[in-house]
Each structure stands twice: as structure tokens, then as C-alpha cells.
N, C-alpha and C. Protein backbone atom coordinates (compact mmCIF):
# COMPACT_ATOMS: atom_id res chain seq x y z
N UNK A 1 -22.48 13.66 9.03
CA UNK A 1 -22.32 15.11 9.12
C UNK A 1 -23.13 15.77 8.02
N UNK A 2 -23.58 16.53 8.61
CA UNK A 2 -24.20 17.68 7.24
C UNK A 2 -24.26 19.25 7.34
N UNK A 3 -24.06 19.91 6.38
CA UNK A 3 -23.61 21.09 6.16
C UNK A 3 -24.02 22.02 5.41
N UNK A 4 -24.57 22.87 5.61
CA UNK A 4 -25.45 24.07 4.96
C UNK A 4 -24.81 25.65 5.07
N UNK A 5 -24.54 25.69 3.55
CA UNK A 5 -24.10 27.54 3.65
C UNK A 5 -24.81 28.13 3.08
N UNK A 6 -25.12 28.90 3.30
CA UNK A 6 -26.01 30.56 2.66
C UNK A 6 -27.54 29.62 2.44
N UNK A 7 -27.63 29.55 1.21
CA UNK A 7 -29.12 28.86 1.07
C UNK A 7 -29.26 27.57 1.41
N UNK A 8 -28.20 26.93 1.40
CA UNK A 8 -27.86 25.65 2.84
C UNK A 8 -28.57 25.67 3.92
N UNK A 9 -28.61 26.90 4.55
CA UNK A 9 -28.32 27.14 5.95
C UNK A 9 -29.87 27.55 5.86
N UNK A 10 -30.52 28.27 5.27
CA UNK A 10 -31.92 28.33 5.13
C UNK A 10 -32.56 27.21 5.06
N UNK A 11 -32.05 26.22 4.24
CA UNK A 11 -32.78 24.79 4.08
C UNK A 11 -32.52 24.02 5.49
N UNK A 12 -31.64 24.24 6.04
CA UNK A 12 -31.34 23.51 7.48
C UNK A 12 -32.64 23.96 8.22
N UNK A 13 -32.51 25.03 8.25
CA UNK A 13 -33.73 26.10 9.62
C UNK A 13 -34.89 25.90 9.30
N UNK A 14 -35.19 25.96 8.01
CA UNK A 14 -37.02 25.63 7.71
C UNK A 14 -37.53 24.22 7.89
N UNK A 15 -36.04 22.93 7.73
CA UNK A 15 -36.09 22.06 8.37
C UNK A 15 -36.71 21.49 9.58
N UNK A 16 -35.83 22.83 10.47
CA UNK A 16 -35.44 22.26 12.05
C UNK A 16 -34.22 21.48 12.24
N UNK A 17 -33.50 21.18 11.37
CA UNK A 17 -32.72 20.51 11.12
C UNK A 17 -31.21 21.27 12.44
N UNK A 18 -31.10 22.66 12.04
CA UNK A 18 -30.54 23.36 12.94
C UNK A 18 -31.82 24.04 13.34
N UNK A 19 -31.78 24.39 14.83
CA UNK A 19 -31.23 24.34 15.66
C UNK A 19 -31.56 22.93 16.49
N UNK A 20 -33.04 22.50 16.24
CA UNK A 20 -33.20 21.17 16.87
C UNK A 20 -32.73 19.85 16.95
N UNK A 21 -31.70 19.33 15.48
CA UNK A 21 -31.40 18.46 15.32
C UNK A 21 -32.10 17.24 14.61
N UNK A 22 -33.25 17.51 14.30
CA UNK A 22 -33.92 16.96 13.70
C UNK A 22 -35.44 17.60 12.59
N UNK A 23 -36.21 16.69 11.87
CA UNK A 23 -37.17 17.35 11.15
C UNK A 23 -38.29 17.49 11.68
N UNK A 24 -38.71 18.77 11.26
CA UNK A 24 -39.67 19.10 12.71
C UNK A 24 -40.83 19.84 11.74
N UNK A 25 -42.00 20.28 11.71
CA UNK A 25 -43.24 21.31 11.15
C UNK A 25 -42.44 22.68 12.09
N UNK A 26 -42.14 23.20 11.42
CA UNK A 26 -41.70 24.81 12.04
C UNK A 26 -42.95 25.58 11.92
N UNK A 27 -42.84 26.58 12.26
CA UNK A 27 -43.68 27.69 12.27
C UNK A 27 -43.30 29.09 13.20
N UNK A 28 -43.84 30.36 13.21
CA UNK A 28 -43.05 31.28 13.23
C UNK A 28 -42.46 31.69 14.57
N UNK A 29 -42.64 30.75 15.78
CA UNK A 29 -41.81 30.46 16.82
C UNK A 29 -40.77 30.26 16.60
N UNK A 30 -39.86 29.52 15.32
CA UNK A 30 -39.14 29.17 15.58
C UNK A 30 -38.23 30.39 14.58
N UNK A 31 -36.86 29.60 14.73
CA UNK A 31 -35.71 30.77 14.48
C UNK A 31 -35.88 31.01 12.81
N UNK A 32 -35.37 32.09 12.12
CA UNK A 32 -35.82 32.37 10.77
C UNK A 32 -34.23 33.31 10.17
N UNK A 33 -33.93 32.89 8.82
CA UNK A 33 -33.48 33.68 8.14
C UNK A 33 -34.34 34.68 7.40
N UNK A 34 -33.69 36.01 7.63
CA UNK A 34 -34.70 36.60 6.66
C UNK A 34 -33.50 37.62 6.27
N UNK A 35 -34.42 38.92 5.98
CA UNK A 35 -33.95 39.99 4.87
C UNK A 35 -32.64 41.01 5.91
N UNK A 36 -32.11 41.38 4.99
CA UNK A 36 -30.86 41.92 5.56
C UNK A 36 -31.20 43.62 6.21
N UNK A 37 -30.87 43.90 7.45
CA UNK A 37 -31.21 45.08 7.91
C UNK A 37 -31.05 45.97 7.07
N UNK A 38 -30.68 46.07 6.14
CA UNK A 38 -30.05 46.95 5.16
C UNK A 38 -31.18 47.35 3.65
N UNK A 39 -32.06 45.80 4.06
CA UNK A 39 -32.95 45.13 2.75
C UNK A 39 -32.66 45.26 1.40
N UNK A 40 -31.13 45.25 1.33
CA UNK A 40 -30.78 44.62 -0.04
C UNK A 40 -29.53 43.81 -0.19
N UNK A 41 -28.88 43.05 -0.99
CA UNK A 41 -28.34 42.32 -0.60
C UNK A 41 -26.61 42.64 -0.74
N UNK A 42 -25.94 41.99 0.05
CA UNK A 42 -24.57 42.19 1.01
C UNK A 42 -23.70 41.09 0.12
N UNK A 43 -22.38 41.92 -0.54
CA UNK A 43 -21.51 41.20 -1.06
C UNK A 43 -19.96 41.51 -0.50
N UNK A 44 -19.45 41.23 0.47
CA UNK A 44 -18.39 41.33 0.88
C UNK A 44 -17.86 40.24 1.76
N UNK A 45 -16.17 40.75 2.48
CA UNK A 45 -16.07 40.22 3.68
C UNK A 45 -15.82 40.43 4.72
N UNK A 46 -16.49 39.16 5.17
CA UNK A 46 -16.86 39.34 7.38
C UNK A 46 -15.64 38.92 7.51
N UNK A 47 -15.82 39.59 8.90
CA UNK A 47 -14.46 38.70 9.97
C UNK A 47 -15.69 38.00 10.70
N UNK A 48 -15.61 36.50 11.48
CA UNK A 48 -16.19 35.77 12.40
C UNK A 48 -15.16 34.93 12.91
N UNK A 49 -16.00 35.04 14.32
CA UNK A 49 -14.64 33.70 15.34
C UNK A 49 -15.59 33.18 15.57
N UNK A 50 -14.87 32.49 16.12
CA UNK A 50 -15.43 31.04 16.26
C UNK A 50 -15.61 30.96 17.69
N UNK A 51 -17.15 30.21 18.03
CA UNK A 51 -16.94 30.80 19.26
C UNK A 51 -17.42 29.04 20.26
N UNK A 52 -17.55 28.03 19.60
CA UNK A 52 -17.89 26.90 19.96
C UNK A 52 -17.22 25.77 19.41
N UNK A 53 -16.28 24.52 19.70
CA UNK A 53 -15.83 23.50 19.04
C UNK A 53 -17.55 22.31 19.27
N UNK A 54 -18.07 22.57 19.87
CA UNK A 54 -18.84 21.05 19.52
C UNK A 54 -19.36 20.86 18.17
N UNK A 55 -18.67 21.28 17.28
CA UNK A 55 -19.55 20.82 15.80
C UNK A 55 -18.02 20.08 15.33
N UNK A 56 -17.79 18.73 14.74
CA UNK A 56 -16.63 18.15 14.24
C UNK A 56 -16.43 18.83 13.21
N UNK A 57 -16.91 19.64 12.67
CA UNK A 57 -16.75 20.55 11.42
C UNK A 57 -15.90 21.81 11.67
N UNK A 58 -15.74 21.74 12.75
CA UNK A 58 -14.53 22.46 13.25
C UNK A 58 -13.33 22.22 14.38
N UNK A 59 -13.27 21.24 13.47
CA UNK A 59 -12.29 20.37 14.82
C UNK A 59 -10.79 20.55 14.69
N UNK A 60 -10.32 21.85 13.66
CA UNK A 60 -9.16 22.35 13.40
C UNK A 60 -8.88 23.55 13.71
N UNK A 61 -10.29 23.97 14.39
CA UNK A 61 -9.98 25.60 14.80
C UNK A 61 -10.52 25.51 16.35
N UNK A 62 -10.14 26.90 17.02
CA UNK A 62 -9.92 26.82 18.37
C UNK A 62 -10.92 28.09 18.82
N UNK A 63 -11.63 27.82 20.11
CA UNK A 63 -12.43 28.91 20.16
C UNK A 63 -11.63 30.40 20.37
N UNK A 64 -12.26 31.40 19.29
CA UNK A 64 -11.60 32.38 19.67
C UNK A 64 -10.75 32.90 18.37
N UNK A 65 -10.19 31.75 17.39
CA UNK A 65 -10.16 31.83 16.23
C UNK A 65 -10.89 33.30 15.23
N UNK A 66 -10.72 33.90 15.01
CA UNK A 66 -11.15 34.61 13.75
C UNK A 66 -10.35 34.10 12.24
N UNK A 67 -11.53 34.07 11.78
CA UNK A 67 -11.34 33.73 10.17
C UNK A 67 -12.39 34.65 9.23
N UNK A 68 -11.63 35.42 8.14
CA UNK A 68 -12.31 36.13 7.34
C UNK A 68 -13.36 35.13 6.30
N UNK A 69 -14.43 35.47 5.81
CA UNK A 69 -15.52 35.06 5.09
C UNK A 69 -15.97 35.57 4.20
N UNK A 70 -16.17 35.59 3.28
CA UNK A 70 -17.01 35.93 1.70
C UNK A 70 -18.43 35.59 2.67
N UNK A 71 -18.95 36.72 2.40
CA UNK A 71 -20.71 36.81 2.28
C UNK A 71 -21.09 37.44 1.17
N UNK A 72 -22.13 36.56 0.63
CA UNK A 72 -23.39 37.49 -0.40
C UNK A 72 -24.57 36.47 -0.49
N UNK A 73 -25.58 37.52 0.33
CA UNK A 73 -26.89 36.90 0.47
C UNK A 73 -27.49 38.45 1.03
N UNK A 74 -28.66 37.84 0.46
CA UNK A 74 -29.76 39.45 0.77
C UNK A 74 -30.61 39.13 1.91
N UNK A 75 -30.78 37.73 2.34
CA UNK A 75 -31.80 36.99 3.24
C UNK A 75 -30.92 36.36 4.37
N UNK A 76 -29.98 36.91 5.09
CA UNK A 76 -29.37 36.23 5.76
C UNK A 76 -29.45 36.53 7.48
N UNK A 77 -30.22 37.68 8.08
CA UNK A 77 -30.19 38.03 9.03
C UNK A 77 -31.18 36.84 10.24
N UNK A 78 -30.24 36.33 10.90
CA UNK A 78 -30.48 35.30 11.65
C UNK A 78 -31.34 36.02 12.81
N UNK A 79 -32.48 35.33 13.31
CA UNK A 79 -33.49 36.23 14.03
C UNK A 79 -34.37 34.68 14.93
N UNK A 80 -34.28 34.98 16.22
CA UNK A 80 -35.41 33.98 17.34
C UNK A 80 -35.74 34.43 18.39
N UNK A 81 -35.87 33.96 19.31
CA UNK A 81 -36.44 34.40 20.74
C UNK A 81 -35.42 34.37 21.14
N UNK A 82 -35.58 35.28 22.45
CA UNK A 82 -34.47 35.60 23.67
C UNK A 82 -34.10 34.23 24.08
N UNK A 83 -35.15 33.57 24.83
CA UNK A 83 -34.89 32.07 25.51
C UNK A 83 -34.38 31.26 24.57
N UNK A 84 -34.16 30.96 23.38
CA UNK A 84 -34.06 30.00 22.62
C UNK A 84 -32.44 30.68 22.15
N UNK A 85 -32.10 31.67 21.89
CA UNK A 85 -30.87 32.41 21.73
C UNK A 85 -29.81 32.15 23.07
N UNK A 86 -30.69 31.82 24.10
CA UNK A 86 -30.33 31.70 25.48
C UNK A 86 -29.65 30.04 25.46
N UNK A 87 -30.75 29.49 25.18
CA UNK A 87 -30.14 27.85 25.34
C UNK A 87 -29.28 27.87 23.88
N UNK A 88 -28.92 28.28 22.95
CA UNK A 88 -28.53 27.81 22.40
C UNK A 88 -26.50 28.25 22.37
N UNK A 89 -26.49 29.71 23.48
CA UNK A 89 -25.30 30.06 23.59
C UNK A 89 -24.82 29.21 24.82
N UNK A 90 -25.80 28.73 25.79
CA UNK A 90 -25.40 27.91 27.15
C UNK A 90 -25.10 26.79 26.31
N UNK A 91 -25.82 25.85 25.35
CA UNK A 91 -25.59 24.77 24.74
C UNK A 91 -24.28 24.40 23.56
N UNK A 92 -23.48 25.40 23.61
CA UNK A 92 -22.43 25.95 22.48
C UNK A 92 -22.92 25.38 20.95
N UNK A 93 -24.28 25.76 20.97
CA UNK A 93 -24.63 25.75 19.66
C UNK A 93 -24.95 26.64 18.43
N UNK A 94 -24.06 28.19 19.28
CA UNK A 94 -23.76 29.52 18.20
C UNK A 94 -22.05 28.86 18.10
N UNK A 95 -21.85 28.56 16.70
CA UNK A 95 -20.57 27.99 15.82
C UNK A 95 -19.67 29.39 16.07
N UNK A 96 -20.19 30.40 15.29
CA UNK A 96 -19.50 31.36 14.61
C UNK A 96 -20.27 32.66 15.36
N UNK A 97 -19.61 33.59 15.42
CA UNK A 97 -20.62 34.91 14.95
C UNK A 97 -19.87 36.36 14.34
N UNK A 98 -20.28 37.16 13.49
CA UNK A 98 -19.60 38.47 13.30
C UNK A 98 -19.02 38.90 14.13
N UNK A 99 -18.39 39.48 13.79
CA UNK A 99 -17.27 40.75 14.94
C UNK A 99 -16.33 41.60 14.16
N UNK A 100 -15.99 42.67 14.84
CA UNK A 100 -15.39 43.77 14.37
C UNK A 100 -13.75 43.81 14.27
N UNK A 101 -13.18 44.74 14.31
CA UNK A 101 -11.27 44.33 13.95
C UNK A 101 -10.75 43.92 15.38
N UNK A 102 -11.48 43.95 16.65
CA UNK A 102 -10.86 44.13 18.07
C UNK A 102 -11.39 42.32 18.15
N UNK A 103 -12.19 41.95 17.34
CA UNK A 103 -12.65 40.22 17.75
C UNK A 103 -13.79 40.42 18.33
N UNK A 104 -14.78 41.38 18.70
CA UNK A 104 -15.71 41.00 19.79
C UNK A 104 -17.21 41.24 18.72
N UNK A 105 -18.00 40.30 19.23
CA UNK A 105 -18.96 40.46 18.39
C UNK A 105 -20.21 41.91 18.14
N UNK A 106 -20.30 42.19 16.77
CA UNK A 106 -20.97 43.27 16.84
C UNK A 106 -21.79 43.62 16.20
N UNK A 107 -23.08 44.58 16.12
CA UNK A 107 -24.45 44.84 15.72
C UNK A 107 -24.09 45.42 14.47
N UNK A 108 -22.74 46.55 14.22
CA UNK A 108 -22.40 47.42 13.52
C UNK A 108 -22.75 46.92 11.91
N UNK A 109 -23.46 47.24 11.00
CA UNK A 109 -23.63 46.81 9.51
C UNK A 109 -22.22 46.44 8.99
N UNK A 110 -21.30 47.81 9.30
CA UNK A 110 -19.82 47.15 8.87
C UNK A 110 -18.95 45.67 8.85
N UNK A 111 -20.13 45.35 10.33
CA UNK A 111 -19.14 44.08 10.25
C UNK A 111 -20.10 43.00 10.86
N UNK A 112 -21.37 43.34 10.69
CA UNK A 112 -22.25 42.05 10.80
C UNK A 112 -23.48 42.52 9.76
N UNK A 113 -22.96 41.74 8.44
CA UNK A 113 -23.55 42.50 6.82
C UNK A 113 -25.15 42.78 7.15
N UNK A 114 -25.89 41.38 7.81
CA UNK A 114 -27.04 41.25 7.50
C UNK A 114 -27.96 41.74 9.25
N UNK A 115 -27.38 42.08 9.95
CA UNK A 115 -27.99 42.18 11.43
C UNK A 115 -28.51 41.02 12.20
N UNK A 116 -27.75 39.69 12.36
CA UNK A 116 -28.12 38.98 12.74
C UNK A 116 -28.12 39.00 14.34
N UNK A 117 -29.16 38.83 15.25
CA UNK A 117 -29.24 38.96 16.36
C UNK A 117 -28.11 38.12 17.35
N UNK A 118 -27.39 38.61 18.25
CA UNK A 118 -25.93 38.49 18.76
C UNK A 118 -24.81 38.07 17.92
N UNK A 119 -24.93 38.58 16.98
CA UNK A 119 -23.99 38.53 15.87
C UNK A 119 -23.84 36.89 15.33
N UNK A 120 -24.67 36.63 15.00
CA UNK A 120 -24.91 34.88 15.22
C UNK A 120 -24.54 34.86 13.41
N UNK A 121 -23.20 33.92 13.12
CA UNK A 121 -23.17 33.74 11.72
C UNK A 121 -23.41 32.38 11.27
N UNK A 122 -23.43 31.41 12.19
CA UNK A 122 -23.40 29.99 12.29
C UNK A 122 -23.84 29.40 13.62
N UNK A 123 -25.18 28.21 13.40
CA UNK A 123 -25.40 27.29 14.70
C UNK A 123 -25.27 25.96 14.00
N UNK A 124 -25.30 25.26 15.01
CA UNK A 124 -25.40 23.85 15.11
C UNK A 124 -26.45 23.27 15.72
N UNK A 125 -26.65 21.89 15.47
CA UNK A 125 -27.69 20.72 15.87
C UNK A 125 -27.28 20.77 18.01
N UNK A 126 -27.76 20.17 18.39
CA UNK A 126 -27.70 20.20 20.02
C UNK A 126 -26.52 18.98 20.05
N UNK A 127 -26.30 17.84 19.02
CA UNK A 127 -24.71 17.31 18.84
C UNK A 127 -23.82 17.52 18.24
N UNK A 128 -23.67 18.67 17.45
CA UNK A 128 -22.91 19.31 16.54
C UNK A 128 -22.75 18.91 14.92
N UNK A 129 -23.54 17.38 14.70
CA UNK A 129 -22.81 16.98 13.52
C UNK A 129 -23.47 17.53 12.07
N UNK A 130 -24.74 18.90 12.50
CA UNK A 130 -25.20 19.80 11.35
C UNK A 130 -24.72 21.01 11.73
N UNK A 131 -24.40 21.70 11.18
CA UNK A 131 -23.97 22.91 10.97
C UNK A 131 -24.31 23.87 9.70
N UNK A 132 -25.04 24.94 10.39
CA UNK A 132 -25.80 25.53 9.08
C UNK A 132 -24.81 27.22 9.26
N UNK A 133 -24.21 27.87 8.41
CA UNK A 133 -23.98 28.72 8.26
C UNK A 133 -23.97 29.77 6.97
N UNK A 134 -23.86 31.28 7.03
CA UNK A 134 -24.17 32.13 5.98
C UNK A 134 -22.99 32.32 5.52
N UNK A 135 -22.09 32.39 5.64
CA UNK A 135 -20.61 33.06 5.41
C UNK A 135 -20.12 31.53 4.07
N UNK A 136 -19.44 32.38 3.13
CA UNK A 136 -19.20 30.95 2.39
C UNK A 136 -17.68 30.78 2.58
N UNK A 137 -17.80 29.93 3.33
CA UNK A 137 -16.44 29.52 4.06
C UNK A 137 -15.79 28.02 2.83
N UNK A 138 -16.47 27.97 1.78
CA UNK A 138 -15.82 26.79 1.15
C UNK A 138 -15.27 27.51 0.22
N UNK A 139 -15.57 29.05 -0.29
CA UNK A 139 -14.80 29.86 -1.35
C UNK A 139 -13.44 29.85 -0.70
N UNK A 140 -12.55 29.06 -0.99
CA UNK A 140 -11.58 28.98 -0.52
C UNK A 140 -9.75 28.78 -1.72
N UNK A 141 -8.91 29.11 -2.02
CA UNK A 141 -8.20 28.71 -2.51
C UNK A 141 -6.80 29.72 -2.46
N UNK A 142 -5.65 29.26 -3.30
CA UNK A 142 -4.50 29.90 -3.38
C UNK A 142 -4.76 30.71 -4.38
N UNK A 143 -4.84 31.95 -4.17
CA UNK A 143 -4.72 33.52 -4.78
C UNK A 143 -6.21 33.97 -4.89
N UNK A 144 -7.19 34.03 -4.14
CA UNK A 144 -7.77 34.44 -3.68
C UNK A 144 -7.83 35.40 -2.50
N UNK A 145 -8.50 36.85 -2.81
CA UNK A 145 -8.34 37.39 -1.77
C UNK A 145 -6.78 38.27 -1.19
N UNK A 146 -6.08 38.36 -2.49
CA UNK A 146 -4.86 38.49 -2.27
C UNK A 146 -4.55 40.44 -2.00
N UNK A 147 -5.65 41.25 -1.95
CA UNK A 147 -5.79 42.53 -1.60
C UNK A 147 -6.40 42.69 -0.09
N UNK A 148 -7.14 41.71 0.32
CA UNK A 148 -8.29 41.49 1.63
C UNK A 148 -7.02 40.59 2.49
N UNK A 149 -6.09 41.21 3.51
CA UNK A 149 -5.31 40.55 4.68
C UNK A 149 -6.64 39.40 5.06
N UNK A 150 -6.51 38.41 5.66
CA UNK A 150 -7.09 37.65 6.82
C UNK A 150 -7.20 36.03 6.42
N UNK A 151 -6.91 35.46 7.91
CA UNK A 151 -7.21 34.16 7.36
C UNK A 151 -8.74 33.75 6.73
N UNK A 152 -9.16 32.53 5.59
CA UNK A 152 -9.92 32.56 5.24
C UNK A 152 -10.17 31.17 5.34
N UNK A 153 -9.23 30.56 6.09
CA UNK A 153 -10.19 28.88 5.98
C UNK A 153 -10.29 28.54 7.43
N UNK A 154 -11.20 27.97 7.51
CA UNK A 154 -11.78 27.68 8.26
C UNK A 154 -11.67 25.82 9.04
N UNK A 155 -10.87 25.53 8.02
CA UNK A 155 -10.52 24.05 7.81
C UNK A 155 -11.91 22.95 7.93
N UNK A 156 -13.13 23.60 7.13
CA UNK A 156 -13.96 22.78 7.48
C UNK A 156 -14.16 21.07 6.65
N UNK A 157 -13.43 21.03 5.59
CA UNK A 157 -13.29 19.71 4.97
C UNK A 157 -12.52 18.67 5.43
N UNK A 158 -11.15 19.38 5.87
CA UNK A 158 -10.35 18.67 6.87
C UNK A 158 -10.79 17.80 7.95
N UNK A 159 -11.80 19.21 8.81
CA UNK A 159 -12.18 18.47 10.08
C UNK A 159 -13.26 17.57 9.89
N UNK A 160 -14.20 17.79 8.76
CA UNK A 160 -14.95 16.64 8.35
C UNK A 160 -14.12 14.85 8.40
N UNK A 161 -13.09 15.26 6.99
CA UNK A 161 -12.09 14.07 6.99
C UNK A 161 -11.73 13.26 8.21
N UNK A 162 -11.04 14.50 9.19
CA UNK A 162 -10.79 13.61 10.44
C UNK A 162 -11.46 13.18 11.20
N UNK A 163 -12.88 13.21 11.27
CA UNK A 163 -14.10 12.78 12.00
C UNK A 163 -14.25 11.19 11.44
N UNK A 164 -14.21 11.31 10.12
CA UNK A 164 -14.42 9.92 9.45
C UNK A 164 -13.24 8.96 9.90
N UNK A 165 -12.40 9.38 10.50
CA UNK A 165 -11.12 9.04 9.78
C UNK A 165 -10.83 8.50 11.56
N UNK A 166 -11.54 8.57 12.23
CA UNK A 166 -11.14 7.96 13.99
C UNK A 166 -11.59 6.65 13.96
């Protein structure tokens, strides 16, 4: 398994690592993190659901799930082609994406920090076992967040564990 957040998740993509699954010469066909619609950088938190189980890195949450997220990154707006955005929602390899207080995913700055195209906060490899996402879903602990309502874990260490653990 391998796992990339915020500048993680940049190192995955310049890879190829996500979305292809493997290491590849990229170039500007392919999908890109870049600068935040906003072009400066975003310190708050998202709501994102979850909108795919094929990554074992989420093998404790259920599609449909919302879980709140700590973001801060200035370079995070996820951006590719139509067709390739296409196979990759038929392929359930969009993990996560922004969305607003009703759950549904959305363009709005309020609640998708960086403008990532279909509110995309997290993909995966075409077998799930990379997962590159922006949201720092490992800031996680008891008394954190104790003014901000929402769930905040995501159970992604867990579901790692239990992958090893079959």
C-alpha cells in the first residue's frame, strides 16, 4: 500500500503513480496539481465523502460517508481531461471529493478550498492499493477540533492494518 497527502499526493501524480498505477514520464496530458482558484493558499476545514471503497485504505468507511478534513495547501486544485475524469469516475478511482453541508459535491470555494475539477479530493491507482489525497486526514486525535462539529477520521491506518492482517 502506499499513501500520499498534500505534497504526498503531488509526488504520487508527477509520478503517475496515481492515477495510472505505475511510473510513467508524465507530461502535460496528464492530470496535475496546481494553484488554488483563489491563488493563495487555503487553511481550513472540508467536508468530503467518500465516494469509492476500492482503495483498502478505506476499508472502514462506506460510500457516502462524509468526514471533515484539515486542508492547507496553496497548490492543490486537482485538474485533467474530460475523458480521463470520465474513466476514472466509471473506474471508482475518485476516493473522496468536496461537498457542501447537504453531502453533494461542489464547485463553491466555501467548500471545495482549491477548485478541484468535480470536486475531486482524492484518487486512486486502477487497484486501489495507492491513494493520493489533499485533505490531511492523518491530523487526527482526541481534542482536536473541539469548536469544528464533524467526524474527522477517516479510519485510514486501521484499514491499512486490516489489509495486512487477512
Amino acid at each position: 500500500l502506499m499513501l500520499g497527502i498534500c505534497n504526498g499526493f503531488q509526488a504520487l501524480i508527477k509520478l503517475g503513480l496515481v492515477p495510472y498505477g505505475e511510473i510513467i514520464d508524465t507530461d502535460e496530458n496528464c492530470p496535475t496539481l496546481t494553484f488554488n482558484v483563489i491563488g493563495r493558499h487555503q487553511s481550513k476545514i472540508a467536508r468530503t465523502r467518500v465516494c469509492s471503497r476500492l482503495s483498502p485504505w478505506l476499508g472502514r468507511v462506506n460510500v457516502g460517508d462524509v468526514v471533515s478534513v484539515p486542508v492547507s495547501h496553496g497548490e492543490g486544485r486537482f485538474l485533467c481531461d474530460g475523458a480521463l475524469l470520465e474513466k476514472l469516475r466509471a473506474g471508482g478511482q475518485i476516493a473522496t471529493q468536496y461537498v457542501d453541508l447537504e453531502g453533494n459535491p461542489s464547485m463553491d470555494v466555501d467548500f471545495n478550498p482549491n477548485g478541484s475539477i468535480w470536486a475531486v479530493e482524492g484518487i486512486t491507482s486502477p487497484d486501489g492499493r495507492v491513494l493520493g489525497k489533499m485533505g490531511h486526514s492523518e491530523r487526527t486525535g482526541a481534542g482536536l477540533y473541539k469548536n469544528v462539529p464533524g467526524d474527522y477520521d477517516l479510519h485510514l491506518f486501521e484499514s491499512a492494518k486490516d489489509y495486512f492482517s487477512i
